[in-house]
Protein backbone atom coordinates (compact mmCIF):
# COMPACT_ATOMS: atom_id res chain seq x y z
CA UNK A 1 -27.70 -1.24 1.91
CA UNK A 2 -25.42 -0.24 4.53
CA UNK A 3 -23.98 -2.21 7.14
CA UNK A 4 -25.64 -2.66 10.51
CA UNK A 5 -22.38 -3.31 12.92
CA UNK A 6 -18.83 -3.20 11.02
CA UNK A 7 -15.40 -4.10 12.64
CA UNK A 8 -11.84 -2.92 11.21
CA UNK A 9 -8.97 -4.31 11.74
CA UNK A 10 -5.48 -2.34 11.88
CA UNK A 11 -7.03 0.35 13.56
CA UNK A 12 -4.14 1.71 14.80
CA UNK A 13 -2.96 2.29 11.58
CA UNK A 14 -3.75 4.81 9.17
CA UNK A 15 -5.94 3.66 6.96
CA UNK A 16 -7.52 1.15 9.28
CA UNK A 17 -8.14 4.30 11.65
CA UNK A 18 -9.06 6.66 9.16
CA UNK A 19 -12.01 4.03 8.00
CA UNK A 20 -13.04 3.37 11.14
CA UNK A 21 -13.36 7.53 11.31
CA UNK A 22 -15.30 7.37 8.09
CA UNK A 23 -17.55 4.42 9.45
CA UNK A 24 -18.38 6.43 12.35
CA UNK A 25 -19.57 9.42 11.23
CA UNK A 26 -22.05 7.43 8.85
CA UNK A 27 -25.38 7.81 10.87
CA UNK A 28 -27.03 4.62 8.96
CA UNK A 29 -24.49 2.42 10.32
CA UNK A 30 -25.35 1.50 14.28
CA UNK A 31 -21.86 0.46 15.38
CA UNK A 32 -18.53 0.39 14.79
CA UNK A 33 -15.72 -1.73 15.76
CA UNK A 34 -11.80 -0.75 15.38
CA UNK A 35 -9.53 -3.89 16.59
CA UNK A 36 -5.80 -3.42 17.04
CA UNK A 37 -3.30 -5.14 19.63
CA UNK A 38 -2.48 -1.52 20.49
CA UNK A 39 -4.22 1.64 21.03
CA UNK A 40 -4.74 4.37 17.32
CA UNK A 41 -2.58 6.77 18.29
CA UNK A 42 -4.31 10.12 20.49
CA UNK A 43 -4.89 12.16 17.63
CA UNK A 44 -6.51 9.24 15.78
CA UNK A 45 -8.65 7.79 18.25
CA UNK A 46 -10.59 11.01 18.23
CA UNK A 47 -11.23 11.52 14.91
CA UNK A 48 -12.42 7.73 15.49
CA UNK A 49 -15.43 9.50 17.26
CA UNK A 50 -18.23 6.88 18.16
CA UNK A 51 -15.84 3.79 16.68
CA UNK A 52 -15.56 1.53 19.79
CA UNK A 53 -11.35 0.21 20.13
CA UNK A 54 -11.18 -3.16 21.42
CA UNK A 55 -7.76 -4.49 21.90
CA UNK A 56 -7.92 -7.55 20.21
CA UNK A 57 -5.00 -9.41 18.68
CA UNK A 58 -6.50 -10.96 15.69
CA UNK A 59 -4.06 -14.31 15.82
CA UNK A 60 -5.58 -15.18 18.82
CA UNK A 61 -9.18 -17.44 18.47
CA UNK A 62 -10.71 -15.08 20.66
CA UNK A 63 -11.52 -12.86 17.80
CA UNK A 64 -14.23 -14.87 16.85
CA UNK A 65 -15.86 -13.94 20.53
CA UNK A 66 -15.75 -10.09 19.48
CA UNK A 67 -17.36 -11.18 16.03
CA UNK A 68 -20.33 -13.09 17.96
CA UNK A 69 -20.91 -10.86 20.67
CA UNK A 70 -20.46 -7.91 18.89
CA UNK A 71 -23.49 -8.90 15.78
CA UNK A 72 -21.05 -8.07 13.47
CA UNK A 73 -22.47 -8.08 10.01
CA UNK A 74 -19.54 -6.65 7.78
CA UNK A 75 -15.81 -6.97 8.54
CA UNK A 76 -12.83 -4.64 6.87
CA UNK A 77 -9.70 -6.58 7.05
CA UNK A 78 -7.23 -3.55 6.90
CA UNK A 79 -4.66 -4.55 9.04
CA UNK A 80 -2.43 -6.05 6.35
CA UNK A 81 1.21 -5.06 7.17
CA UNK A 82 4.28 -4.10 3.88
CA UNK A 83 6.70 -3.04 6.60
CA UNK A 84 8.67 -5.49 8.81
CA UNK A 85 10.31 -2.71 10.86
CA UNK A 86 6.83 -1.24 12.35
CA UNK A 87 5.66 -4.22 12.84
CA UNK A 88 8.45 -6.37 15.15
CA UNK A 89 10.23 -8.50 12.74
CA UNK A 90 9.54 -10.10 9.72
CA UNK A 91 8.83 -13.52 10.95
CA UNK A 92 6.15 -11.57 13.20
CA UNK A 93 4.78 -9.80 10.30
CA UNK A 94 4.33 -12.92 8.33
CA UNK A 95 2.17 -14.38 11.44
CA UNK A 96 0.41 -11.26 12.06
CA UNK A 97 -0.26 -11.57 8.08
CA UNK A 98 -1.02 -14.88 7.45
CA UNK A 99 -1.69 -16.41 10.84
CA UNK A 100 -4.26 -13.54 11.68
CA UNK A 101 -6.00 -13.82 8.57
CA UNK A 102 -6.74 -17.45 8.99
CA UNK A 103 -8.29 -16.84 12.46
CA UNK A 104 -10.32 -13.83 11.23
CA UNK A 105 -11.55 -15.87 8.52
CA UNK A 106 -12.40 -18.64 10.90
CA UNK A 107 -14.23 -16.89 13.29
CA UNK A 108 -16.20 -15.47 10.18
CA UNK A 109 -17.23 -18.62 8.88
CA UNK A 110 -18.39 -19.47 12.25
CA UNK A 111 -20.69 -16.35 12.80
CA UNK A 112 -23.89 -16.63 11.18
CA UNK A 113 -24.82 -12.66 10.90
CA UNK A 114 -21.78 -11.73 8.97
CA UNK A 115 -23.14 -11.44 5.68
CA UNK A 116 -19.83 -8.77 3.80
CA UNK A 117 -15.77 -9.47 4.35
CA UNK A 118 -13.60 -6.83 2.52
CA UNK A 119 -9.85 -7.70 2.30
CA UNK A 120 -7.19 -4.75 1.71
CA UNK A 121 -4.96 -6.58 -0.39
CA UNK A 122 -2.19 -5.29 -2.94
CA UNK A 123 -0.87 -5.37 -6.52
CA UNK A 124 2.38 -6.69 -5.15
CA UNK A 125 0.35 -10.02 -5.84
CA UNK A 126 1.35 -9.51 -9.55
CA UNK A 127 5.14 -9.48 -8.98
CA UNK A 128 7.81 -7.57 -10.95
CA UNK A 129 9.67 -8.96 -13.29
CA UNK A 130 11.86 -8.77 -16.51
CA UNK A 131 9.09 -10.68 -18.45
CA UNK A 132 5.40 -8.91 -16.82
CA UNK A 133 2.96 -7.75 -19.31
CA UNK A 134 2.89 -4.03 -19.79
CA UNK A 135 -0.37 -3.82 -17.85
CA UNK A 136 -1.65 -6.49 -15.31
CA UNK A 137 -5.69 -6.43 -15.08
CA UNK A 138 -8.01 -9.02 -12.32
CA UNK A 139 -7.84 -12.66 -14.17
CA UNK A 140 -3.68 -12.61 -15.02
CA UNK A 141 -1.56 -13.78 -12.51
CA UNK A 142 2.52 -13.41 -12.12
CA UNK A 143 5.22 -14.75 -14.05
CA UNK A 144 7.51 -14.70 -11.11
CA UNK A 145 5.36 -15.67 -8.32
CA UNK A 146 6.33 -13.98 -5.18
CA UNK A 147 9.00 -15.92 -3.04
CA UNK A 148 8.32 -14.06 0.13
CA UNK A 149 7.68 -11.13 2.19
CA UNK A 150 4.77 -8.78 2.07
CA UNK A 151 3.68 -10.05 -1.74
CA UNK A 152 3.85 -13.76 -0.48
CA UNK A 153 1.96 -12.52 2.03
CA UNK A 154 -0.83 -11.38 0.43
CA UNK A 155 -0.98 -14.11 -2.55
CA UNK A 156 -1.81 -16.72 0.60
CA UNK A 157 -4.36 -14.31 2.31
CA UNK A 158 -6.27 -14.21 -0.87
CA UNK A 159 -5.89 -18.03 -1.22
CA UNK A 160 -7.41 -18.45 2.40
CA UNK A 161 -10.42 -16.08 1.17
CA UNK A 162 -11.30 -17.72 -1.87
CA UNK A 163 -11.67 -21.11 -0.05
CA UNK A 164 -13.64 -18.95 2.94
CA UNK A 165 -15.98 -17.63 -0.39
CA UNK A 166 -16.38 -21.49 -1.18
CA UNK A 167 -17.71 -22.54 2.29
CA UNK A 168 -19.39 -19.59 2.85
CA UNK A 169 -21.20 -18.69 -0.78
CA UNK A 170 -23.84 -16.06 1.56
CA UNK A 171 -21.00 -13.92 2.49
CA UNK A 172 -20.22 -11.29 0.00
CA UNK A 173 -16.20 -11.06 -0.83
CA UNK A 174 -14.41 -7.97 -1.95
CA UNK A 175 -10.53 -8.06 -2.73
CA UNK A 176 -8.86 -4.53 -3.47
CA UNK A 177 -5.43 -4.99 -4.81
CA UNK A 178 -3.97 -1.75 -3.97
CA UNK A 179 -1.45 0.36 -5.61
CA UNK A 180 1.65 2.07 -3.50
CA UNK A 181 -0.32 4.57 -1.49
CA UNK A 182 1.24 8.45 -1.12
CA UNK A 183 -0.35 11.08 0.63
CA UNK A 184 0.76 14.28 2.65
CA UNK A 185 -0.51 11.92 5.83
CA UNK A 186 0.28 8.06 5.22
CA UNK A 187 3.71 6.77 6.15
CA UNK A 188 4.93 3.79 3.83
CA UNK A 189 8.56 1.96 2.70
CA UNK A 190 7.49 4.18 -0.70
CA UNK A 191 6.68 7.60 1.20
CA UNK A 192 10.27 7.39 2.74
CA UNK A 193 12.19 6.03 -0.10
CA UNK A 194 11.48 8.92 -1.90
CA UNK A 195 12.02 11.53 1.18
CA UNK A 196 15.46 10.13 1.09
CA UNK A 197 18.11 13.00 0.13
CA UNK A 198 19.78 10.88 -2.28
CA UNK A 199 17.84 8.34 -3.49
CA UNK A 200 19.56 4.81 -4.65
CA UNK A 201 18.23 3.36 -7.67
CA UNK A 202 19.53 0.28 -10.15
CA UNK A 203 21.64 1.23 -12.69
CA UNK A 204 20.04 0.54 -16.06
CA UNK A 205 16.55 0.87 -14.76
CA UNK A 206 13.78 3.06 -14.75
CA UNK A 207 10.58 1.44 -13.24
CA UNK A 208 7.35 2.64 -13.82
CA UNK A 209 5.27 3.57 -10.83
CA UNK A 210 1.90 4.14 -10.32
CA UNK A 211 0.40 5.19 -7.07
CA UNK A 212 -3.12 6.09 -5.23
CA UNK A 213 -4.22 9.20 -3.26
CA UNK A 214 -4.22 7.91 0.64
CA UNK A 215 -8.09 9.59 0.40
CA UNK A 216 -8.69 8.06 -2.59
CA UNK A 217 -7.80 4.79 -0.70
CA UNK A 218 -10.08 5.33 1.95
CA UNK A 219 -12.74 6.34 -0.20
CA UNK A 220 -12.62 2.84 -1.87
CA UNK A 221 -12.60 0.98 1.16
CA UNK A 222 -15.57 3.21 2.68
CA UNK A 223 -17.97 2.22 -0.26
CA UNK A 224 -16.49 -1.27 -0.23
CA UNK A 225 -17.33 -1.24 3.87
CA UNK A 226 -21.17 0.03 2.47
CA UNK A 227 -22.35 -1.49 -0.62
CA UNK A 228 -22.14 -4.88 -1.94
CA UNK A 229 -19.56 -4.72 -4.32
CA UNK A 230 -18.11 -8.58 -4.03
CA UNK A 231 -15.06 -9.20 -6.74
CA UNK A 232 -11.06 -8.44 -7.32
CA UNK A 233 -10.71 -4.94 -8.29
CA UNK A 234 -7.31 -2.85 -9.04
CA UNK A 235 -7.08 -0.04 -7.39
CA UNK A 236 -4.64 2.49 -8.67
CA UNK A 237 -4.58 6.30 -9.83
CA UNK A 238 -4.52 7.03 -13.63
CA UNK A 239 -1.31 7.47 -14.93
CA UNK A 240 2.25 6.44 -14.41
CA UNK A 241 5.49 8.46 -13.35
CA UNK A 242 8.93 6.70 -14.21
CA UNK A 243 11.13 6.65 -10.96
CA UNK A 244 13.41 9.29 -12.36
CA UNK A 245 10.64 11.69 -13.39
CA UNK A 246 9.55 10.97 -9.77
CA UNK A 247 12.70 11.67 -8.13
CA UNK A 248 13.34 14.94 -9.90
CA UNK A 249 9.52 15.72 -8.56
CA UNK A 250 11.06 15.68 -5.24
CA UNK A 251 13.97 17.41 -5.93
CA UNK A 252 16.04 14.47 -4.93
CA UNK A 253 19.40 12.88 -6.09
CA UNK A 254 19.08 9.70 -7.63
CA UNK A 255 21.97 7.34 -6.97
CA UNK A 256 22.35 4.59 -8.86
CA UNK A 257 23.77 0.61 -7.78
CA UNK A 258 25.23 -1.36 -9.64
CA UNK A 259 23.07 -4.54 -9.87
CA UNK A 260 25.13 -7.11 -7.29
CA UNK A 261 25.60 -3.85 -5.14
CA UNK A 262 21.67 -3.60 -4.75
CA UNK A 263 21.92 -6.19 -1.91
CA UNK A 264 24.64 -5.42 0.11
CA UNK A 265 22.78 -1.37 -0.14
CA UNK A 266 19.43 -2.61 0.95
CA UNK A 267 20.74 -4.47 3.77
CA UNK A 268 22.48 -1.04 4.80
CA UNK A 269 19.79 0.72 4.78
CA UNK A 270 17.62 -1.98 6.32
CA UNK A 271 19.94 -2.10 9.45
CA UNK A 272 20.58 1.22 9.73
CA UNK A 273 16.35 1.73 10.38
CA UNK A 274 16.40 3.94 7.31
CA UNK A 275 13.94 2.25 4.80
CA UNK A 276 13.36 -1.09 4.53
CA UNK A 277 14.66 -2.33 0.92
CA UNK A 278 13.26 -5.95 1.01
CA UNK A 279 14.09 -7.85 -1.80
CA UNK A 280 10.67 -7.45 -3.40
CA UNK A 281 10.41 -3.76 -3.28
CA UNK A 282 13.74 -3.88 -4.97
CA UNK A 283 12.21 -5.62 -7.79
CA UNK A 284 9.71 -3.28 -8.07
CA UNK A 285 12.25 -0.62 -8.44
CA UNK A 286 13.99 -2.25 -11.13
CA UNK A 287 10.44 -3.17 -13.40
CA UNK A 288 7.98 -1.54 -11.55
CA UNK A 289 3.92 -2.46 -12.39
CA UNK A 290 1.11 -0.86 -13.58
CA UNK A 291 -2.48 -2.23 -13.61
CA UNK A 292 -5.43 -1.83 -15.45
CA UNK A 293 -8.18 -0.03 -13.36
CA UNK A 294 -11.22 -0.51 -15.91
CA UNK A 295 -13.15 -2.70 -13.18
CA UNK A 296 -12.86 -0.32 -10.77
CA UNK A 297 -14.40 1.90 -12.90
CA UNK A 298 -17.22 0.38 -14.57
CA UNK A 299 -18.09 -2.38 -12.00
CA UNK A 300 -17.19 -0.88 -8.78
CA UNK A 301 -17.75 2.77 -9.91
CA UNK A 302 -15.12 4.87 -8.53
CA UNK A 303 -12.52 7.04 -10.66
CA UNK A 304 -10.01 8.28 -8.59
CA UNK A 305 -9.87 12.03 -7.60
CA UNK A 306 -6.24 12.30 -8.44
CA UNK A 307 -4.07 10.63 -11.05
CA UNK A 308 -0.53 9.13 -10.56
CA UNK A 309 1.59 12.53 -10.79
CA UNK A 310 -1.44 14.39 -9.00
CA UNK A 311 -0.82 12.18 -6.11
CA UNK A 312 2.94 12.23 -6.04
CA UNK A 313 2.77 15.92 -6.51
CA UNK A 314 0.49 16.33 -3.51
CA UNK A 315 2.69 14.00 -1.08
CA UNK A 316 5.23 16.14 -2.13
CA UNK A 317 3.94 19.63 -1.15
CA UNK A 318 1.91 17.78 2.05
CA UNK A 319 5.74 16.85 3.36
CA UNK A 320 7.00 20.13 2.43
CA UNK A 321 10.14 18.59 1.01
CA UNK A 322 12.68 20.75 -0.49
CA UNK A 323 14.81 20.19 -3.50
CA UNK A 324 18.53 18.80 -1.85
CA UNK A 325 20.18 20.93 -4.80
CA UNK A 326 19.76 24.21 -5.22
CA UNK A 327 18.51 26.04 -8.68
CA UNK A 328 21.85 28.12 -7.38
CA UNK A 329 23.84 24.68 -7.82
CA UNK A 330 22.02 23.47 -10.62
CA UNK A 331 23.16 26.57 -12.29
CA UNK A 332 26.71 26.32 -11.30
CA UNK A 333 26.99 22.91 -12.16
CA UNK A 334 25.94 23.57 -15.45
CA UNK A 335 28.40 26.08 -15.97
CA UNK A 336 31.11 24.27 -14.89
CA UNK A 337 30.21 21.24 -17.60
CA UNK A 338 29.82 23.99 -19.61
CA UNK A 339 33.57 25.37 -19.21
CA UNK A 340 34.58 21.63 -19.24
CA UNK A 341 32.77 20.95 -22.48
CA UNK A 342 34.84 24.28 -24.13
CA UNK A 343 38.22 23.04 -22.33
CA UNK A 344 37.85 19.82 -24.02
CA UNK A 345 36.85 21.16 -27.16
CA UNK A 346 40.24 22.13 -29.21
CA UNK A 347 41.13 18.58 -27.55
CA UNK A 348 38.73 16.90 -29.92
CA UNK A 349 39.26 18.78 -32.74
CA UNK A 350 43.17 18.67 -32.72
């Protein structure tokens, strides 16, 4: 049955915006609220159509006043931040995280009419490590728990909505660990690693990545938002790309670091505003993670539209990003380790 009055959090945001869009133009649903401590941007707030903005910031108790006054029956918490630089800091990110979640959750336990809470959570909960299984599914949990940042993050928010699902057995709870989004529209750490001219990578390694349409990610979240579908469900594309196949998909340069140089490199690039290389997403570059999606399938029933190097291929064309190197240089190159390979020949032999 669909939702009578739904509020979104992270409005301001892509995908928080974008569902709050989707919400909208749902005639069965009567209202929609899109909370944000600043305004979607222009462009965004009119797709947003009938979706009400209230400027809310979520840390602050008075949330639970737009929950009660406002009937709200489901709430979308999609305002779950990965990137430090957009969002003032990382000790602010961690409160707007953490801190916001807990007064979300308490003003939902206080409301009597909200009856659905849908948490945009992430696979980062898994870690990466030397020692992960080859495929993570719902009931495993990491080998390396997370030590901070964005995947510490999001192991305590889901720790704060289990014990909400305890004291409030009514409410319906749906947790969708997400995979690295990529889209021709979404802007992540991911999306700009790889729109990097020359992209650093550890020496040695070659992760495994798997990724998820940005529309396939809102499509999950819309029927989360509509039908009662409480649980933990993956939710990634079929499929996986190694970083270097991905890479040479964008016609990049991979460079790789040394392993003690990875550091010192991400800290460059951190500083520098380029992309932020925390050190968890520099784990994931060395062992990357892949999930198994079978719940999502059969229980929540949605297959995504596009697989892994569907997705990739897709962000790639929707950013119009051209190969740094030439098929020109490629060629030349090649002929010159050619020549060099002939020079060195009689070398060899003599």
């Amino acid at each position: 049955m669909a939702p009578s009055v739904v509020l979104v959090t992270g409005v301001s945001k892509f995908l928080g915006g974008n569902l709050a869009a989707r919400l909208a133009a749902n005639p069965d649903i009567d209202r929609v609220l899109g909370v944000d401590t600043v305004p979607p941007p222009r462009d965004l707030l009119r797709r947003m159509g009938r979706a009400e903005f209230v400027r809310a910031d979520i840390r602050n108790p008075l949330i639970a006043k737009v929950i009660s006054t406002g009937a709200v029956d489901t709430v979308v918490h999609a305002s779950i931040s990965a990137n430090p630089a957009s969002s003032g800091g990382r000790t602010t990110m961690k409160e707007m995280n953490v801190i916001g979640t807990m007064q979300l959750l308490a003003a939902c336990q206080k409301a009597p009419r909200v009856r659905r809470v849908v948490l945009k959570s992430t696979t980062a909960v898994y870690g990466s490590s030397s020692r992960d299984p080859a495929v993570f599914d719902e009931s495993m949990t990491p080998r390396d728990m997370p030590s901070g940042g964005y995947a510490k993050d999001a192991a305590e928010i889901e720790g704060y909505l289990r014990g909400f699902a305890r004291r409030r057995p009514d409410v319906g709870v749906t947790v969708l660990r997400f995979a690295n989004f990529v889209g021709p529209r979404i802007d992540t750490v991911l999306t700009r690693y790889f729109a990097l001219p020359v992209i650093p990578t550890v020496l040695g390694y070659d992760a495994r990545v798997q990724l998820l349409h940005e529309e396939d990610g809102l499509a999950v979240l819309e029927r989360a938002s509509c039908a009662e579908l409480p649980g933990v469900f993956n939710v990634a594309a079929d499929g996986v790309l190694l970083l270097s196949q991905a890479i040479r998909r964008a016609g990049r340069v991979p460079l790789p670091i040394p392993s003690p140089l990875v550091g010192p490199v991400g800290q460059l690039f951190r500083s520098a505003r380029i992309v932020d290389f925390s050190p968890e997403q520099m784990r994931f570059l060395n062992f990357g993670r892949v999930v198994d999606t079978r719940r999502l399938r059969e229980d929540f029933g949605f297959t995504p539209r596009w697989t892994t190097p569907q997705a990739f291929d897709d962000y790639v064309r929707g950013r119009a990003l051209r190969p740094v190197v030439g098929p020109e240089q490629i060629a030349s190159l090649e002929r010159g380790v050619r020549a060099a390979a002939r020079a060195l020949a009689p070398t060899r032999s003599g």
